[in-house]
Protein backbone atom coordinates (compact mmCIF):
# COMPACT_ATOMS: atom_id res chain seq x y z
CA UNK A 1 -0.43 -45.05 -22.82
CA UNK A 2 -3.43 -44.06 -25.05
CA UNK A 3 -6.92 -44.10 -23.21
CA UNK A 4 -8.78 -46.68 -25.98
CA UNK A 5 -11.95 -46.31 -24.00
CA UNK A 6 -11.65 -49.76 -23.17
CA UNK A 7 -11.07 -50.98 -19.67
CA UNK A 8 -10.60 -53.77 -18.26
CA UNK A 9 -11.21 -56.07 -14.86
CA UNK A 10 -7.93 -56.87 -12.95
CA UNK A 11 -9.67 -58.69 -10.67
CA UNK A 12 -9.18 -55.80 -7.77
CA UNK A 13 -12.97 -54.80 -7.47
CA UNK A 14 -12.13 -51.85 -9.90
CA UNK A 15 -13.36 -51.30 -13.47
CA UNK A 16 -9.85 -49.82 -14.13
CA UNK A 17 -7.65 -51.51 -16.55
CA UNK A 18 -4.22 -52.73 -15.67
CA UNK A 19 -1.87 -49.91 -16.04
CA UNK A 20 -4.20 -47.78 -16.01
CA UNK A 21 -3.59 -44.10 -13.95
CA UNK A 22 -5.81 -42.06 -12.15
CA UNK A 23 -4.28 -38.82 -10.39
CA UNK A 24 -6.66 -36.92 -7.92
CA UNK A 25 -6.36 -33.68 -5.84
CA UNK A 26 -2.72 -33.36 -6.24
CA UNK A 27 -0.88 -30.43 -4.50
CA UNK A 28 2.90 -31.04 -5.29
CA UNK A 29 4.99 -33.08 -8.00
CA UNK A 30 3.28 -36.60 -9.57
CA UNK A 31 5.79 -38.63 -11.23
CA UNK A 32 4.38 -41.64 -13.16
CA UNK A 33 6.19 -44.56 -14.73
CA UNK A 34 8.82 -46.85 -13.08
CA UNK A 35 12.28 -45.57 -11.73
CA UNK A 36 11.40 -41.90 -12.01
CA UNK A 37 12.46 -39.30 -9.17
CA UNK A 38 10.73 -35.91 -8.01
CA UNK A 39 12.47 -33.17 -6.81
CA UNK A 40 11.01 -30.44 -5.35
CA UNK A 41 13.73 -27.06 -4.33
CA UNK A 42 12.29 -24.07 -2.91
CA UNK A 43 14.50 -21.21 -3.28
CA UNK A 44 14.18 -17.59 -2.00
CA UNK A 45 13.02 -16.08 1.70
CA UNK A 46 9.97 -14.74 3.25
CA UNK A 47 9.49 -11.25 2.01
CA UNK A 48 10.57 -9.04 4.41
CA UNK A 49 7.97 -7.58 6.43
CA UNK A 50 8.17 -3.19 7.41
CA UNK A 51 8.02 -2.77 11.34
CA UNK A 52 4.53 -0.71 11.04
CA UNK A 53 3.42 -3.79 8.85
CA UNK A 54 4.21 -6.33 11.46
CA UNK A 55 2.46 -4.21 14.53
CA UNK A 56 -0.66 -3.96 12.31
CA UNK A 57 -0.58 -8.24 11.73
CA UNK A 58 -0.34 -8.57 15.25
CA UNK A 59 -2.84 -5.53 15.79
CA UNK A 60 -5.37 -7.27 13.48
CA UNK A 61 -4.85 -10.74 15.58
CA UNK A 62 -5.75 -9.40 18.57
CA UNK A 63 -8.90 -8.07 17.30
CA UNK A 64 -9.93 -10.73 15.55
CA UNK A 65 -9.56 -12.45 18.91
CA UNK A 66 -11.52 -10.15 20.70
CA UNK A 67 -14.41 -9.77 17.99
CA UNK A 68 -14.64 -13.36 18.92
CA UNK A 69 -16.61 -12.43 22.12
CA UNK A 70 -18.90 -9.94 20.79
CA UNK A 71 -22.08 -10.73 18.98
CA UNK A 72 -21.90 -11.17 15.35
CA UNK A 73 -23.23 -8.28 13.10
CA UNK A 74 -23.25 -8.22 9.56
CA UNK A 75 -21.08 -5.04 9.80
CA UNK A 76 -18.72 -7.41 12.69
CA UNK A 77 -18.47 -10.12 9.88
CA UNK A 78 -17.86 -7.67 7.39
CA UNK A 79 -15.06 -6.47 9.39
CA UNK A 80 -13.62 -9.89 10.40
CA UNK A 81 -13.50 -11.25 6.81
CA UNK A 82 -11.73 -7.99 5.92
CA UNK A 83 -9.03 -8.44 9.04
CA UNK A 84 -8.33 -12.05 7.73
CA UNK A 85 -7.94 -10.55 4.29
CA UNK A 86 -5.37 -8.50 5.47
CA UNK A 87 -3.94 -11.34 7.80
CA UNK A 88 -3.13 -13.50 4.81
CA UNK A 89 -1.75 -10.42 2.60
CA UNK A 90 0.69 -9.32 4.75
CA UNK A 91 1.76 -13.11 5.88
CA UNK A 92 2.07 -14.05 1.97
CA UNK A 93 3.74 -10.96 0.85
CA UNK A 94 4.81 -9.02 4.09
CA UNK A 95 2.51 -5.99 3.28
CA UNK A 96 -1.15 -5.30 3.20
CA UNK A 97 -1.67 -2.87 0.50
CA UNK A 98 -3.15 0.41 -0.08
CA UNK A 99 -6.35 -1.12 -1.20
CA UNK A 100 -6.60 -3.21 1.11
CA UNK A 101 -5.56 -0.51 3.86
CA UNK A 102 -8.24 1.58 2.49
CA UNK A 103 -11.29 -1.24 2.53
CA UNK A 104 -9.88 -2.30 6.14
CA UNK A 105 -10.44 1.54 7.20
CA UNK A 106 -13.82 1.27 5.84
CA UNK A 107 -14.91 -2.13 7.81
CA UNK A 108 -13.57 -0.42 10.85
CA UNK A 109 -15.80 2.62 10.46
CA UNK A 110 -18.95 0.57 9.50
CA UNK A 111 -17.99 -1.47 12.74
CA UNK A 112 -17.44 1.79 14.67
CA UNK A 113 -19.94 0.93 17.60
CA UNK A 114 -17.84 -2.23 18.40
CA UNK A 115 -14.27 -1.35 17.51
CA UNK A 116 -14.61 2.15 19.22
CA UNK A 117 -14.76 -0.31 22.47
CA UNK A 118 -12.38 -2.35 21.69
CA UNK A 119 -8.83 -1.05 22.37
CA UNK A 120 -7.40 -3.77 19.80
CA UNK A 121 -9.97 -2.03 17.28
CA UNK A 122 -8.46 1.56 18.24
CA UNK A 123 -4.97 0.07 17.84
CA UNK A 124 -5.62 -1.19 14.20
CA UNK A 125 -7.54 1.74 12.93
CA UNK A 126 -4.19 3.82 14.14
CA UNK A 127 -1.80 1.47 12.45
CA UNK A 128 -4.13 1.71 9.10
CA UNK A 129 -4.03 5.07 9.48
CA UNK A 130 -0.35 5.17 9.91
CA UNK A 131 0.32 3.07 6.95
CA UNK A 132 -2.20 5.32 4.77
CA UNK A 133 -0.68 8.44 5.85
CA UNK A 134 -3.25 9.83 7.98
């Protein structure tokens, strides 16, 4: 139906005209008319996630967990946007990758003071450094 730029009162307390459609913050299938069907089929598997991958996810959950009772820093921050950066790489494609490695590596080091304390911090700077070769 062609928008005329007219619209009209249905009586329903909206200046929308009958028939009218309005389609807002959608996030699947939208079907519109009468006796339509939507069919959504996902096909495929998770990736599959490397061993040394999966011990730095759970690595970089732990220390976000424990950053969680230190005080914030800018360079703490820095690092925990960084580990949940990582987080979501590796859970939507199964691997962080080198550049992200490499800018995790650096948000440890500018974070040294706290993640040289923490033993979840030592644990993901050895995974990183694992994955990076060195």
């Amino acid at each position: 139906m062609a928008d005329t730029g007219t619209e009209t009162d249905t009586g329903s307390g909206n200046d929308r005209g009958r028939g009218g459609i309005h389609v807002t913050n959608t996030s699947g299938n939208v079907t519109i008319g009468d006796h339509n069907t939507v069919t959504n089929t996902v096909t495929g598997s998770e990736p599959a996630r490397d061993p040394q991958q999966e011990e730095l996810l759970r690595a970089i959950r732990r220390l976000r967990a424990d950053l969680g009772g230190v005080v914030a820093s800018e360079q703490t921050t820095a690092l925990d946007a960084e580990l949940a950066e990582a987080e979501d790489e590796i859970e939507d494609t199964g691997r962080a990758g080198t550049g992200r490695l490499t800018r995790l590596r650096r948000a440890l080091t500018d974070a040294g003071a706290v993640t040289g304390i923490l033993a979840s911090g030592v644990t993901v700077g050895q995974a990183v450094g694992a994955l990076l070769g060195g």
